[in-house]
C-alpha atoms as a PDB file:
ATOM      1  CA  UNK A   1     -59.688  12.031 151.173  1.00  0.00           C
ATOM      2  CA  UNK A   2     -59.231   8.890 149.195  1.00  0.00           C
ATOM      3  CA  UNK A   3     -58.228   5.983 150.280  1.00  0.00           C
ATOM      4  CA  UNK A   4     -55.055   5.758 148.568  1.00  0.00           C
ATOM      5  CA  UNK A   5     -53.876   9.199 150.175  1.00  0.00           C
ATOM      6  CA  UNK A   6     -54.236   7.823 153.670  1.00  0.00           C
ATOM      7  CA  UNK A   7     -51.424   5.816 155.587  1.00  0.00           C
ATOM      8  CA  UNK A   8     -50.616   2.909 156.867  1.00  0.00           C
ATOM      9  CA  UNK A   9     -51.614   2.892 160.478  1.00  0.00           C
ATOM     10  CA  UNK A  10     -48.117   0.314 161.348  1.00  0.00           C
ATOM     11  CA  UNK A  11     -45.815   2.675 159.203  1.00  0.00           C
ATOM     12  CA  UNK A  12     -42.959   3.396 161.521  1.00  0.00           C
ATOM     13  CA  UNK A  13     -40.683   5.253 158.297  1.00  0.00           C
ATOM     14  CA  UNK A  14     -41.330   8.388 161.154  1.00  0.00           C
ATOM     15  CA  UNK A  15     -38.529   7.156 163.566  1.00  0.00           C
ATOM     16  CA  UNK A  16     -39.416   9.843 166.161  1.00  0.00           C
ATOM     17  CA  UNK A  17     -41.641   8.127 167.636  1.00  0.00           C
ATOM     18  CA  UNK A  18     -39.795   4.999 168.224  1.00  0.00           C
ATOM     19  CA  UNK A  19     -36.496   6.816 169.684  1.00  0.00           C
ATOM     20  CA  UNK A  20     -39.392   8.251 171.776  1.00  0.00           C
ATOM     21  CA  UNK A  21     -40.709   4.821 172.722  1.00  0.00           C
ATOM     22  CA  UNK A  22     -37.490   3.557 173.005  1.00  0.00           C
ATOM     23  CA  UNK A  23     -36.529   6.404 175.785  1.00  0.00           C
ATOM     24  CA  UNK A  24     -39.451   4.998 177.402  1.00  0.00           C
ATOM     25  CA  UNK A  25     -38.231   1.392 177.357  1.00  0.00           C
ATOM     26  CA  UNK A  26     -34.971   2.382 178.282  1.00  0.00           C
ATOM     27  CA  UNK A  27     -36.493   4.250 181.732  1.00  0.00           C
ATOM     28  CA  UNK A  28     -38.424   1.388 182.352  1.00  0.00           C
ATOM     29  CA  UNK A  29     -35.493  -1.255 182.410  1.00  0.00           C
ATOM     30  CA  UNK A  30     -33.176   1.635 184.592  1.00  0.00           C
ATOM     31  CA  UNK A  31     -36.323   1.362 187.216  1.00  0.00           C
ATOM     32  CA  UNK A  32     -36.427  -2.212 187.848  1.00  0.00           C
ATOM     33  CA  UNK A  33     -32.533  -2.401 187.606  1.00  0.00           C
ATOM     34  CA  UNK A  34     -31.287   0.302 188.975  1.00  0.00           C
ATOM     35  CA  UNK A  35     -29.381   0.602 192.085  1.00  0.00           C
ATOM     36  CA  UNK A  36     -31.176   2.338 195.037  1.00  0.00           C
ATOM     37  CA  UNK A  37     -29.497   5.996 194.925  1.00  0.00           C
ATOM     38  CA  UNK A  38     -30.330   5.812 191.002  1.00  0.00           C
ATOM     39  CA  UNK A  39     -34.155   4.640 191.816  1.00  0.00           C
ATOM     40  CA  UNK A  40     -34.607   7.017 194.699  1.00  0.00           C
ATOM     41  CA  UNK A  41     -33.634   9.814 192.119  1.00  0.00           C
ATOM     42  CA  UNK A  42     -36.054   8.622 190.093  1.00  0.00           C
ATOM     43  CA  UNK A  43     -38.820   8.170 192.601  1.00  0.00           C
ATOM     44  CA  UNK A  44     -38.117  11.274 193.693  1.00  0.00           C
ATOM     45  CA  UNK A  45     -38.631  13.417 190.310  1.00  0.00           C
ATOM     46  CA  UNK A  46     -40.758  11.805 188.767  1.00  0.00           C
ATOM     47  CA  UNK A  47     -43.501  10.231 190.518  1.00  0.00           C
ATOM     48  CA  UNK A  48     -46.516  13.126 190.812  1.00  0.00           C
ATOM     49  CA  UNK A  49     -48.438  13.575 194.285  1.00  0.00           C
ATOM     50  CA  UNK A  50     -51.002  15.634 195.150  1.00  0.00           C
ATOM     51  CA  UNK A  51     -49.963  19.296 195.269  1.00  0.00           C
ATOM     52  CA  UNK A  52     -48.212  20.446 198.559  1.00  0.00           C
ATOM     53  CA  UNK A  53     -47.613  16.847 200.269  1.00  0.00           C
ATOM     54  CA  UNK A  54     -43.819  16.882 198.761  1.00  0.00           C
ATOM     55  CA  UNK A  55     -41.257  19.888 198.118  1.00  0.00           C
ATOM     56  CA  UNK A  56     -41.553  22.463 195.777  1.00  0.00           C
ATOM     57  CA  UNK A  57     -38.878  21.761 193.676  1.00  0.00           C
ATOM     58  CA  UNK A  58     -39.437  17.899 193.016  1.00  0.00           C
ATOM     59  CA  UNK A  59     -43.177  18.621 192.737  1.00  0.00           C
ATOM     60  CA  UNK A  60     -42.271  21.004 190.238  1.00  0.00           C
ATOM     61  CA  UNK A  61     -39.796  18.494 187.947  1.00  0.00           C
ATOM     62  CA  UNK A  62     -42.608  15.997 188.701  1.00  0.00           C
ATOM     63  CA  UNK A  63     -45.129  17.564 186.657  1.00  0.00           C
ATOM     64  CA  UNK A  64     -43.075  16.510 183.603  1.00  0.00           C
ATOM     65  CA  UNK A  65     -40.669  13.690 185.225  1.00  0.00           C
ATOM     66  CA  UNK A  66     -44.052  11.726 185.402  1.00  0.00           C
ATOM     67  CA  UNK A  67     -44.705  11.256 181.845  1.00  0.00           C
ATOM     68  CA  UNK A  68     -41.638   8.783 181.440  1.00  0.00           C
ATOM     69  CA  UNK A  69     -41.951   6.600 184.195  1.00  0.00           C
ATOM     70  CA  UNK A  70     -44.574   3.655 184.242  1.00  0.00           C
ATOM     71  CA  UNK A  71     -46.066   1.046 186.420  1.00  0.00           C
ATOM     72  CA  UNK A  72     -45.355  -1.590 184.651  1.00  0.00           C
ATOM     73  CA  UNK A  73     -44.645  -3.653 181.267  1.00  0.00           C
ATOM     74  CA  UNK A  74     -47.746  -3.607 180.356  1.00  0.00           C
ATOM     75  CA  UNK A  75     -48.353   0.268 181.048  1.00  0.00           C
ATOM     76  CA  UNK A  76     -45.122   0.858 179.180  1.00  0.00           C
ATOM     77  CA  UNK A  77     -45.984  -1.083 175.888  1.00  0.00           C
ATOM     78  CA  UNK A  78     -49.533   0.480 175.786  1.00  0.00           C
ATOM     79  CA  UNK A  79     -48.313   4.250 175.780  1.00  0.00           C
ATOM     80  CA  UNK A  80     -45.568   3.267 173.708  1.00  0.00           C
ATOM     81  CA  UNK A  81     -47.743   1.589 171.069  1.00  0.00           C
ATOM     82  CA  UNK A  82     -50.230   4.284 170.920  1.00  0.00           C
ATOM     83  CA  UNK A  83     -47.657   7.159 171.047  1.00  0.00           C
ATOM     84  CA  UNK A  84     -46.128   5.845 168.253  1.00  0.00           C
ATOM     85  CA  UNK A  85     -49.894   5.180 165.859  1.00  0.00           C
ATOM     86  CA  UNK A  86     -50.541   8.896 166.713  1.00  0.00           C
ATOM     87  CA  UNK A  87     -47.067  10.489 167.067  1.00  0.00           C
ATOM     88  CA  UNK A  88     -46.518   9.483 163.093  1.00  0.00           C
ATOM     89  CA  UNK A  89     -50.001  10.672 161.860  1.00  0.00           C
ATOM     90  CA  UNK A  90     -49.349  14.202 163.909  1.00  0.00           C
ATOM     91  CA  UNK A  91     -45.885  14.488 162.239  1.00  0.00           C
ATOM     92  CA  UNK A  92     -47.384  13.841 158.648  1.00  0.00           C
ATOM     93  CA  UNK A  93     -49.869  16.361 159.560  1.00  0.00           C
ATOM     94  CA  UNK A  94     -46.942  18.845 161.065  1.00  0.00           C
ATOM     95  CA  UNK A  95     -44.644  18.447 157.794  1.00  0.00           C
ATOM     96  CA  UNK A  96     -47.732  19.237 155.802  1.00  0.00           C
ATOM     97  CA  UNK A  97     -48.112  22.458 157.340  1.00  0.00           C
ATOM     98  CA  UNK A  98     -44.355  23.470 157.554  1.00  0.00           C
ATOM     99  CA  UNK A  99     -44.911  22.788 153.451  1.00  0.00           C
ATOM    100  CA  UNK A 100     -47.584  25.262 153.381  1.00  0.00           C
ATOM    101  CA  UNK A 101     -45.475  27.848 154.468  1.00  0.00           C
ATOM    102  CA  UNK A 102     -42.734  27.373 152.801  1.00  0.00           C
ATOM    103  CA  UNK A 103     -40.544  25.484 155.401  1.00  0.00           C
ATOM    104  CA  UNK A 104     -39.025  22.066 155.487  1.00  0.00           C
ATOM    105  CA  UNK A 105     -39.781  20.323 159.250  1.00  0.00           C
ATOM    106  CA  UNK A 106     -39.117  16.897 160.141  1.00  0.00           C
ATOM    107  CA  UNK A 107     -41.720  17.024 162.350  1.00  0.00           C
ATOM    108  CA  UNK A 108     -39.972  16.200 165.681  1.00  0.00           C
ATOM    109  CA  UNK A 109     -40.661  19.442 167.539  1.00  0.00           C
ATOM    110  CA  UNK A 110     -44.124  19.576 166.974  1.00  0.00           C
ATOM    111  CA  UNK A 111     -44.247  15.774 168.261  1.00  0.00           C
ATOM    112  CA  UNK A 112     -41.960  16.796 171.593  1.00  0.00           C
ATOM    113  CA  UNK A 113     -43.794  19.550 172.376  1.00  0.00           C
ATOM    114  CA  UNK A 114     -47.492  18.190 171.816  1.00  0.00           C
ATOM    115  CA  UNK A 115     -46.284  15.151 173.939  1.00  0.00           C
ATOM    116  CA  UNK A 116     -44.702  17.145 176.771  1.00  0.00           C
ATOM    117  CA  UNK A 117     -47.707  19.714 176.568  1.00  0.00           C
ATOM    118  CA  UNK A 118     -49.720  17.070 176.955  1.00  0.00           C
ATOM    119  CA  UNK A 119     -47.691  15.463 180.090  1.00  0.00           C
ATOM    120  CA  UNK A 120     -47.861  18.324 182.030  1.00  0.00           C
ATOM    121  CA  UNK A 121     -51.905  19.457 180.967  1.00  0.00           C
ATOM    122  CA  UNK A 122     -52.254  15.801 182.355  1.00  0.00           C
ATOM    123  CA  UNK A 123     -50.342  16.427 185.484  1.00  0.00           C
ATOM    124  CA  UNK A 124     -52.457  19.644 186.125  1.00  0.00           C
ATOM    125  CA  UNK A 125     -55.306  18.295 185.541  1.00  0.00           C
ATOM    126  CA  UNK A 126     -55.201  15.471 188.276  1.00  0.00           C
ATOM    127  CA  UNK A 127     -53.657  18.151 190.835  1.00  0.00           C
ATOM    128  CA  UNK A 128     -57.016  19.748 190.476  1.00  0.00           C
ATOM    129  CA  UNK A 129     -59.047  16.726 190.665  1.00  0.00           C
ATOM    130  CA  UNK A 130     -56.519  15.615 193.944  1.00  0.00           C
ATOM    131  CA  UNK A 131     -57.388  18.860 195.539  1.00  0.00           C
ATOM    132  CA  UNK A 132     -61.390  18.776 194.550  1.00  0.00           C
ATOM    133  CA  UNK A 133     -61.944  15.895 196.188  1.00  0.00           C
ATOM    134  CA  UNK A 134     -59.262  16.421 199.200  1.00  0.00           C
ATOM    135  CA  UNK A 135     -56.461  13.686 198.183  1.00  0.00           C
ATOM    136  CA  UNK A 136     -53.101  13.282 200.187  1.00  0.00           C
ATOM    137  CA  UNK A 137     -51.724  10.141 199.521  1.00  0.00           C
ATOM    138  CA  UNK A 138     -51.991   9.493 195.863  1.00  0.00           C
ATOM    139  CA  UNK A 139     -49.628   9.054 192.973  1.00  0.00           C
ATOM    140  CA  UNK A 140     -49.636   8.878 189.245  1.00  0.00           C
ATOM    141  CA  UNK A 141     -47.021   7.853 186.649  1.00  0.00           C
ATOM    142  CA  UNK A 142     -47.140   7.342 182.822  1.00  0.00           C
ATOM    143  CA  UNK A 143     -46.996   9.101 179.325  1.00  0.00           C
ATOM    144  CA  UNK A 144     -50.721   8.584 179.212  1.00  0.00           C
ATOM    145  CA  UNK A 145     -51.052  12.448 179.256  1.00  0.00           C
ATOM    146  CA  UNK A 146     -48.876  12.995 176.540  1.00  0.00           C
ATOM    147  CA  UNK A 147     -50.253   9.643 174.322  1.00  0.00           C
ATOM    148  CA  UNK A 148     -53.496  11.763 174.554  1.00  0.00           C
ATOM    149  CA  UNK A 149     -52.522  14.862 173.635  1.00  0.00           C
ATOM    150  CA  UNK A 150     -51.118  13.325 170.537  1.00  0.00           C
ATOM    151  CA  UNK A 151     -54.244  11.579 169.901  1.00  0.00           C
ATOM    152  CA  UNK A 152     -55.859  14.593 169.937  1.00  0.00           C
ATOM    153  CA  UNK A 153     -53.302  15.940 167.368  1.00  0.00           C
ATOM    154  CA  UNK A 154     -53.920  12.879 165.133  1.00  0.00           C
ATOM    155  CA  UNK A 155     -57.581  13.666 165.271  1.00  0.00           C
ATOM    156  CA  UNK A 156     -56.992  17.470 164.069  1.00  0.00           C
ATOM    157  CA  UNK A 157     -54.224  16.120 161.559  1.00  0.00           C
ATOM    158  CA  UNK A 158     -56.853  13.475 160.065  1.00  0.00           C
ATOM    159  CA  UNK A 159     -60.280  15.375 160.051  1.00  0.00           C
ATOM    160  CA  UNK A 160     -59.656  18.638 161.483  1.00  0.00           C
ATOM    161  CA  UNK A 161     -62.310  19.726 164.434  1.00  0.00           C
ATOM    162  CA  UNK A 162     -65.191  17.018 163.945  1.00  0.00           C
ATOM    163  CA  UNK A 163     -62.698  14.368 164.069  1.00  0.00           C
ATOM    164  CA  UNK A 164     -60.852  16.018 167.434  1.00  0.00           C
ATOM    165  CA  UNK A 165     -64.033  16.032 168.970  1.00  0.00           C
ATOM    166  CA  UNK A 166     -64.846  12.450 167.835  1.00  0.00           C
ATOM    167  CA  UNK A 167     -62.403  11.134 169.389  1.00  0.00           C
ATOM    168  CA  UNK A 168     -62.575  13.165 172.696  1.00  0.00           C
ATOM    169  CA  UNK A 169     -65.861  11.980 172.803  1.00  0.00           C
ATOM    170  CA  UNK A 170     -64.762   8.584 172.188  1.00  0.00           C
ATOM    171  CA  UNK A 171     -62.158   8.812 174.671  1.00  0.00           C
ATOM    172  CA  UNK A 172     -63.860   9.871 177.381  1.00  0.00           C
ATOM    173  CA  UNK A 173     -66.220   6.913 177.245  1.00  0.00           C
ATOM    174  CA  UNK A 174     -63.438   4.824 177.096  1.00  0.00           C
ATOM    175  CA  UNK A 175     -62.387   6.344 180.292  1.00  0.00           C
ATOM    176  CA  UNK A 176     -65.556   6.613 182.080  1.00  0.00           C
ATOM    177  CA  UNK A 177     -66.109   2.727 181.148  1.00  0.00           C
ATOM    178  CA  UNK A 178     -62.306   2.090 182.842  1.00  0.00           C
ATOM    179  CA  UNK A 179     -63.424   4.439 185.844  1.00  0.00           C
ATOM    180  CA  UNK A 180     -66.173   1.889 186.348  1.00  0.00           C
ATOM    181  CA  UNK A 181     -64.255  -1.562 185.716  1.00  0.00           C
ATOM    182  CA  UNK A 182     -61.455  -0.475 187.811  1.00  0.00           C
ATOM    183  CA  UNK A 183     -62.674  -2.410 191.224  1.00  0.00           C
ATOM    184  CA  UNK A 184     -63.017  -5.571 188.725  1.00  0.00           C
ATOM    185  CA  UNK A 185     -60.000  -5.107 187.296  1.00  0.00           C
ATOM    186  CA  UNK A 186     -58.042  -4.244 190.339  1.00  0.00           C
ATOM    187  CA  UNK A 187     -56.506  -1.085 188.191  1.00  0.00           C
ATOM    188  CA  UNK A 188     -56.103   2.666 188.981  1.00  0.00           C
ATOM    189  CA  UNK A 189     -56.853   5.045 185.947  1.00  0.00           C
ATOM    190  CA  UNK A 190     -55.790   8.583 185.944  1.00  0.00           C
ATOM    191  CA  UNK A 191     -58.957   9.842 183.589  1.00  0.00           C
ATOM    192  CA  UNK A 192     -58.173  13.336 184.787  1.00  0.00           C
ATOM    193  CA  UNK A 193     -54.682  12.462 183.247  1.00  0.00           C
ATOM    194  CA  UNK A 194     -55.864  11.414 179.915  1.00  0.00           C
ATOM    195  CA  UNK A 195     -58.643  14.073 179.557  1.00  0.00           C
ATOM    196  CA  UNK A 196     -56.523  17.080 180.581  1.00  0.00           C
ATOM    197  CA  UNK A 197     -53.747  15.656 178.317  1.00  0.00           C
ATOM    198  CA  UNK A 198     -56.281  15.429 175.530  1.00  0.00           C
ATOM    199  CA  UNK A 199     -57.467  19.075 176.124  1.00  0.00           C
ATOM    200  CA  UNK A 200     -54.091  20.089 175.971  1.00  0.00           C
ATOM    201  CA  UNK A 201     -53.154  18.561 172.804  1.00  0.00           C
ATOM    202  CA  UNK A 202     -56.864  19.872 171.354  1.00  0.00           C
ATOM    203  CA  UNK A 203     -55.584  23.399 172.459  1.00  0.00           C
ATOM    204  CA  UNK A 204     -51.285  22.830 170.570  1.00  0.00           C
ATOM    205  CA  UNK A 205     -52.610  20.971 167.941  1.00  0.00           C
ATOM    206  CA  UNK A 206     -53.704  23.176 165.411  1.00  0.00           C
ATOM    207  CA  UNK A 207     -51.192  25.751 166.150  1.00  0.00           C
ATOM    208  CA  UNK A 208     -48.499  22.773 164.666  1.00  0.00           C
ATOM    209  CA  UNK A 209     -50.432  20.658 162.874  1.00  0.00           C
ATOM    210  CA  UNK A 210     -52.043  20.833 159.529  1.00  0.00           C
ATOM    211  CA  UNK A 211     -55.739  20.128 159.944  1.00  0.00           C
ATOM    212  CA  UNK A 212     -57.325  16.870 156.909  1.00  0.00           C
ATOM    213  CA  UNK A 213     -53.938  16.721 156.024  1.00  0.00           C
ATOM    214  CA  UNK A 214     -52.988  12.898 156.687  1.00  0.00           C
ATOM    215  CA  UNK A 215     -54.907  10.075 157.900  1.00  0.00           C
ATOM    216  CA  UNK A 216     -54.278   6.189 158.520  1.00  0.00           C
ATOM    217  CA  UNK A 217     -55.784   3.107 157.855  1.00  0.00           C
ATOM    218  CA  UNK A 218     -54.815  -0.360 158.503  1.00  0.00           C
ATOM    219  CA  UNK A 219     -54.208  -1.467 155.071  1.00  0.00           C
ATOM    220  CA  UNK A 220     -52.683   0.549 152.392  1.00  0.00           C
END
């Protein structure tokens, strides 16, 4: 591909995935401000726990309720940031292959459901790992599952399976090297969350997504 074909890695003319980020900005502000029944609600529904240590119906919810609730600013701002990067290069690369077949798409149901896939692959994914190793008392929030599953999706959309696979392989040293700086950092990263949200959005993507169909770079 040449480099004039590829985009803009800040292009935000794809507004899906800032009413996305904004949804998550909007949470974020409802659970620091919200009054108790409202925050209970949320606590409730969408903070995931190991499987079995809550009821079946908010565990249930939970699986996807936890992909728009964060820990913080900071968590919030990261997801959002790379949700958007990746949500815009997977809806070029959707709208590319809605062309091929003679559709017109604006892309914003192959980003919802790569994102939610992704949430809930995430969500299963650490269930397992809770269970493995015999974890009660746990929790995880954030979109991280779903940011990866749309990285994955960006990776198909830019280089088809080699890239994918690049950066899977990237990503999972990023985690591993997270996994080990936790104690220093005094974080808590759910790499079962990203990688099972990858692998989910490795699985969706090409079923939605045109593979070496769009790229980005970060000048035009």
């Amino acid at each position: 591909m040449t480099y004039e074909n590829r985009e803009p890695m800040f292009n935000f003319s794809e507004p899906t995935p800032v009413y996305w980020a904004a949804i998550m900005v909007v949470i974020e502000v409802l659970t620091i401000f919200a009054v108790e029944s409202l925050g209970n609600l949320l606590a409730t529904y969408g903070i995931m726990r190991p499987f079995g240590t809550m009821p079946l119906g908010p565990q249930i919810i939970s699986l996807l309720g936890h992909g728009f609730l964060h820990s913080g600013w900071a968590h919030v701002l990261m997801n959002s940031l790379f949700g958007i990067v990746f949500g815009i290069v997977t809806i070029r690369g959707a709208k590319v292959l809605a062309t091929s077949r003679g559709k017109r798409s604006s892309g914003a149901g192959a980003f919802w459901l790569i994102f939610l896939l992704g949430v809930i692959g995430g969500g299963v994914a650490q269930w397992l790992v809770w269970k493995v190793m015999g974890t009660t008392s746990a929790a995880m929030v954030g979109a991280s599952g779903g940011a990866s599953a749309l990285f994955a999706a960006a990776g198909w959309a830019m280089g088809g399976r080699a890239q994918m696979l690049q950066f899977g392989l990237g990503w999972a040293i990023v985690n591993v090297v997270l996994v080990v700086a936790a104690p220093i950092l005094g974080t808590n990263v759910s790499w079962a969350g990203h990688m099972g949200g990858y692998a989910a959005g490795m699985v969706i993507a090409p079923l939605l997504v045109r593979a070496n169909s769009t790229g980005f770079s970060v000048l035009r």
